[in-house]
Protein backbone atom coordinates (compact mmCIF):
# COMPACT_ATOMS: atom_id res chain seq x y z
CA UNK A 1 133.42 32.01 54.93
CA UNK A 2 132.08 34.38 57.47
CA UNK A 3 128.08 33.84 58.08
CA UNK A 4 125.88 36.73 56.92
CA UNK A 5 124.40 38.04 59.94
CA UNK A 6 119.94 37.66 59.54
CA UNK A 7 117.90 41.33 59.80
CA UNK A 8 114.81 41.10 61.01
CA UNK A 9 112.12 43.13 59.15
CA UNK A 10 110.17 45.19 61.15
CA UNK A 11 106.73 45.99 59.84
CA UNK A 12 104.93 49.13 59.78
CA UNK A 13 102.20 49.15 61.22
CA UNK A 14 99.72 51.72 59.18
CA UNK A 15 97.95 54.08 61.89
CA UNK A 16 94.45 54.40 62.03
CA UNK A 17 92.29 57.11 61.28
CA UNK A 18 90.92 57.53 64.51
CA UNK A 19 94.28 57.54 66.27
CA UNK A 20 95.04 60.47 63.66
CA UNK A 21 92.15 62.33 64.67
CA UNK A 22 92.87 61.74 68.34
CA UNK A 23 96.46 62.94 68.19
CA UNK A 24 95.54 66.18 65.94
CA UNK A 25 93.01 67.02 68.85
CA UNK A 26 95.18 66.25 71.64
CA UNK A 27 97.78 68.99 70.22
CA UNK A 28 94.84 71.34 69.59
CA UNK A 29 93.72 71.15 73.57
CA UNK A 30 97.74 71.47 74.40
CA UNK A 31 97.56 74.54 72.22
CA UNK A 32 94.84 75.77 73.79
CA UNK A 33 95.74 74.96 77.74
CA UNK A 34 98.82 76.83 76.65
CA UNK A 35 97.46 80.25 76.21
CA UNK A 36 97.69 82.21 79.40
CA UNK A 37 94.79 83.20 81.50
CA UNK A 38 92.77 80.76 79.59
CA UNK A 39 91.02 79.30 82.57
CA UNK A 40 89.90 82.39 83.88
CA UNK A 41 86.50 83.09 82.03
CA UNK A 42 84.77 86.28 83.29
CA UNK A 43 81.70 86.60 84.87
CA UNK A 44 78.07 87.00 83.23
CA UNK A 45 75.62 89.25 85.04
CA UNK A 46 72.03 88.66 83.90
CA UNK A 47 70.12 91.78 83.56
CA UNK A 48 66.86 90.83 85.02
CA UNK A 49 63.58 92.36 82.88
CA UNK A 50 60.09 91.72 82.49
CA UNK A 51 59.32 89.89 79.70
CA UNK A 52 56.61 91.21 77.30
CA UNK A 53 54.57 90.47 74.59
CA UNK A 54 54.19 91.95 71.32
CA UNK A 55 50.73 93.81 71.65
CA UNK A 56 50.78 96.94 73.33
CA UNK A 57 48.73 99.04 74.12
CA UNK A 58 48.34 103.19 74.28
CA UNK A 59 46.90 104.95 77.07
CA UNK A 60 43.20 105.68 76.63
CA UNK A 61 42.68 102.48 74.55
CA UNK A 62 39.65 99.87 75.27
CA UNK A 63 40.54 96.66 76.02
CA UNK A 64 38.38 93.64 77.38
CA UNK A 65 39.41 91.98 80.70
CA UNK A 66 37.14 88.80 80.40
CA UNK A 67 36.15 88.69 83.48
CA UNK A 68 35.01 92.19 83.60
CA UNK A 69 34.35 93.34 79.82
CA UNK A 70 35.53 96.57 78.50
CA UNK A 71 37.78 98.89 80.17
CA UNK A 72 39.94 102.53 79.56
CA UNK A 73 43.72 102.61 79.87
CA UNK A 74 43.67 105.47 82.27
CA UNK A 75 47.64 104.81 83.06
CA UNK A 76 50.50 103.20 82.06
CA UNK A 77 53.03 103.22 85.28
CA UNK A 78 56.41 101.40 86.75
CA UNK A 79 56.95 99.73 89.99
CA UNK A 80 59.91 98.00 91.29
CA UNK A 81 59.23 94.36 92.74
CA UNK A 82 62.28 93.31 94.24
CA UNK A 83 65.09 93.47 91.41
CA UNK A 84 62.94 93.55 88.68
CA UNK A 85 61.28 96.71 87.02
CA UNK A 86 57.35 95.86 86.26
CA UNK A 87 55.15 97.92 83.87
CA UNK A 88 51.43 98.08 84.14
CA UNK A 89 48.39 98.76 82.65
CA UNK A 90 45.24 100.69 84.89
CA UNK A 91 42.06 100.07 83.62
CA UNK A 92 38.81 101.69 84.74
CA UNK A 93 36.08 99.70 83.87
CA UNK A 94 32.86 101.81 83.89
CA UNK A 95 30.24 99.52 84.01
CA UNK A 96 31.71 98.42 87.44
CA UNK A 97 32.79 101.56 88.44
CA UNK A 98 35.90 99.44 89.35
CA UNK A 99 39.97 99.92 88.45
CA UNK A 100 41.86 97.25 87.39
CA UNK A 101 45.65 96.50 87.31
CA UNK A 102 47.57 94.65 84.97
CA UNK A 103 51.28 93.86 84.17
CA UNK A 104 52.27 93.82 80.58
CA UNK A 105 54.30 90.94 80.99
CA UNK A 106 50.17 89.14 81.83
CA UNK A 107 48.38 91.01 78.76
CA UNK A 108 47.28 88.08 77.57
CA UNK A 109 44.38 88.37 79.81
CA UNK A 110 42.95 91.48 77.74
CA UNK A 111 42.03 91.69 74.16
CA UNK A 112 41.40 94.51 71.72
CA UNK A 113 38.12 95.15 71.40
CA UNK A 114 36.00 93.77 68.44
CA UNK A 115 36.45 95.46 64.98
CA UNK A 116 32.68 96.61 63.49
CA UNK A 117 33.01 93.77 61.02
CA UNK A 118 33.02 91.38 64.51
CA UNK A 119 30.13 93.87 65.64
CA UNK A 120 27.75 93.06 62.46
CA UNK A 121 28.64 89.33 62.84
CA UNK A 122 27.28 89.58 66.45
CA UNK A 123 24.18 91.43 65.05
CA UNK A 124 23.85 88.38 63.28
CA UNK A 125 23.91 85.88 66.02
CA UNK A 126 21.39 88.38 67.87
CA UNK A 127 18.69 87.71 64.67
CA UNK A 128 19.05 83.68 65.09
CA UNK A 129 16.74 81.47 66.48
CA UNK A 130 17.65 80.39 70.47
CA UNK A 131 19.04 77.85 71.24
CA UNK A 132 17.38 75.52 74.40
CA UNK A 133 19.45 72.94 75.54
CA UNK A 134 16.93 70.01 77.46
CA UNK A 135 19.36 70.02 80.20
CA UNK A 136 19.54 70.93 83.64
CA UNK A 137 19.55 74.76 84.32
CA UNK A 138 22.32 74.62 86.72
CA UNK A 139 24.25 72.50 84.04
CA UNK A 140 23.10 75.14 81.50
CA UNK A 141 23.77 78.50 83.59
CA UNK A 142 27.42 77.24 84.72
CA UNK A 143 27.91 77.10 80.73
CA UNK A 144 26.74 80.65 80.39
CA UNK A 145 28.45 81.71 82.56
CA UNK A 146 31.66 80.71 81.46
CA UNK A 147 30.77 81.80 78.00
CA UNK A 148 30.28 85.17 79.71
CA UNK A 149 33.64 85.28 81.45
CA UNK A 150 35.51 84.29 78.46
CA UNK A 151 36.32 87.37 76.82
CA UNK A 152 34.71 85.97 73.14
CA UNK A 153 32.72 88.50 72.04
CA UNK A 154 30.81 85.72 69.61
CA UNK A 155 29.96 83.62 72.95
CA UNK A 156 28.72 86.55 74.74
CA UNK A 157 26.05 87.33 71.53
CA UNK A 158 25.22 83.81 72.11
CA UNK A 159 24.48 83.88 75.54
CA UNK A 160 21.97 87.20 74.72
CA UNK A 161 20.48 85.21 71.95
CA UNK A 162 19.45 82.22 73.74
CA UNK A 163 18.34 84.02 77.12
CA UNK A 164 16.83 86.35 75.38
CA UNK A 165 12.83 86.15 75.82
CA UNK A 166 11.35 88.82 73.59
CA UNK A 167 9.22 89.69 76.75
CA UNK A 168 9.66 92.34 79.40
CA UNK A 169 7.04 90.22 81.62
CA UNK A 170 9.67 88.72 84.69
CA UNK A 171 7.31 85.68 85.37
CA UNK A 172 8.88 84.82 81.55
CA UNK A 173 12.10 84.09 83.39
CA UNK A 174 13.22 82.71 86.81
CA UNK A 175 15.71 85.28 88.73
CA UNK A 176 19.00 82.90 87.34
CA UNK A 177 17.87 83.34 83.87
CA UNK A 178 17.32 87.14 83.92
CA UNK A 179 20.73 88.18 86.08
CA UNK A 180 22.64 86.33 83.64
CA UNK A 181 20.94 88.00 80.22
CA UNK A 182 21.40 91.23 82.07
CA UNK A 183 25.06 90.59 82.75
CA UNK A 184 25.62 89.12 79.06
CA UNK A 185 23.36 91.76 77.32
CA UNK A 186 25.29 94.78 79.28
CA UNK A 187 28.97 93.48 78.53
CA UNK A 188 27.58 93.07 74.83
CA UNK A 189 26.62 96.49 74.82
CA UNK A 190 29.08 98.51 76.57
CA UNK A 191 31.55 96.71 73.99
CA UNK A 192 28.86 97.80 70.75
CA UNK A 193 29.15 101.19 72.53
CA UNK A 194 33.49 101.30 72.38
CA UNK A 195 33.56 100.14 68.94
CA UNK A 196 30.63 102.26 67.07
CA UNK A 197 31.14 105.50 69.20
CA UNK A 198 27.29 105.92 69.57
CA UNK A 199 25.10 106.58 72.69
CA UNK A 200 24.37 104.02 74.63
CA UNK A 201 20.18 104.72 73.85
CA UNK A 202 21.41 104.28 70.21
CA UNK A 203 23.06 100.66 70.68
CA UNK A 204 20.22 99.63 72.96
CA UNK A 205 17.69 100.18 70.36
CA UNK A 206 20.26 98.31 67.43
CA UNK A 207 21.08 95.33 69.82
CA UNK A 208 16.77 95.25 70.63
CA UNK A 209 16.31 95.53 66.78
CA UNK A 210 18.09 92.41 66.34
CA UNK A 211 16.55 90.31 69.74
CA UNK A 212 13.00 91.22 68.50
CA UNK A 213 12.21 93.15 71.74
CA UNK A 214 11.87 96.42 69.58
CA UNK A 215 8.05 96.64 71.45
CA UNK A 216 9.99 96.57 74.60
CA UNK A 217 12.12 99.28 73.92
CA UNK A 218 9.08 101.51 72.82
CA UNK A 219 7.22 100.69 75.88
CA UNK A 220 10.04 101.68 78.13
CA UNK A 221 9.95 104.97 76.91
């Protein structure tokens, strides 16, 4: 009898998921590195502009530049700096008799001027009681100061509040003391005078009304 010849069984082996996915992809890049002209990708050019933010304002509009209080848009122009095309604001500030320029793209540094609700809450402040620190002056002037030169039209009726002396006698106050009430009581005004449209006799005698220093009006004139 002839002897039966043995067959091996091969087993399959079951394939992975993973090597699935790996071979499905693999064909899928081929596919891809097969289309012509694929590894030419064409060029971007960036347009370069100045970036700006959502308030804008119109020419003859007041604004406040903090460190200089309320100003007119006389002008809205261009320039070119370098590549890139710049708008700007010019504002005259009266009070200073002094012009200001400003990019668009940095109006962040102005504000709108105060709506007359914001007006009568300032009125408001102006009837308090002062407030006296028992500090240093220095300490207490460099913090008026800023308060000043922040732009907050709350912090400026503050600062007239508190330095304000209900006297018209200068002995009442050291030189310090007075420059700054002038400087706060001034930016306070000219900003009363923007929003209510009045004379500037008119908002001196409201703001006075308020500080108590009504006398002091009436004897000035």
């Amino acid at each position: 009898m002839p002897k039966k010849k043995k067959t091996k069984k091969v087993k399959k082996t079951k394939k992975t998921k993973s090597q699935v996915k790996v071979k499905s992809t693999t064909k899928i890049i081929d596919k891809k590195a097969s289309v012509p002209g694929q590894d030419e990708k064409p060029e971007i050019k960036k347009v370069k502009k100045q970036p700006t933010e959502k308030r804008i304002y119109n020419l003859k509009d007041f604004v406040v530049y903090p460190k200089h209080g309320v100003g007119k848009i006389t002008a809205i122009e261009k320039a070119k700096i370098g590549e890139i095309d710049i708008q700007f604001y010019k504002i005259f500030v009266e009070k200073e008799k002094l012009t200001l320029t400003v990019p668009i793209n940095q109006q962040s540094k102005l504000r709108p001027i105060a709506s007359v609700n914001q007006i009568n809450k300032c009125i408001s402040i102006l009837k308090t009681k002062p407030k006296i620190k028992r500090t240093m002056w220095s300490r207490r002037a460099q913090e008026y100061d800023q308060k000043i030169n922040s732009g907050k039209i709350y912090e400026l009726a503050e600062v007239v509040k508190d330095l304000n002396k209900n006297s018209d006698i200068i002995a009442d106050q050291s030189y310090s003391e007075r420059q700054l009430f002038e400087k706060a009581y001034e930016r306070l005004k000219s900003e009363f005078e923007a929003v209510l449209k009045t004379s500037p006799e008119d908002v001196q005698k409201k703001m006075d009304k308020a500080l108590g220093r009504t006398n002091i009006s009436e004897s000035a004139e």
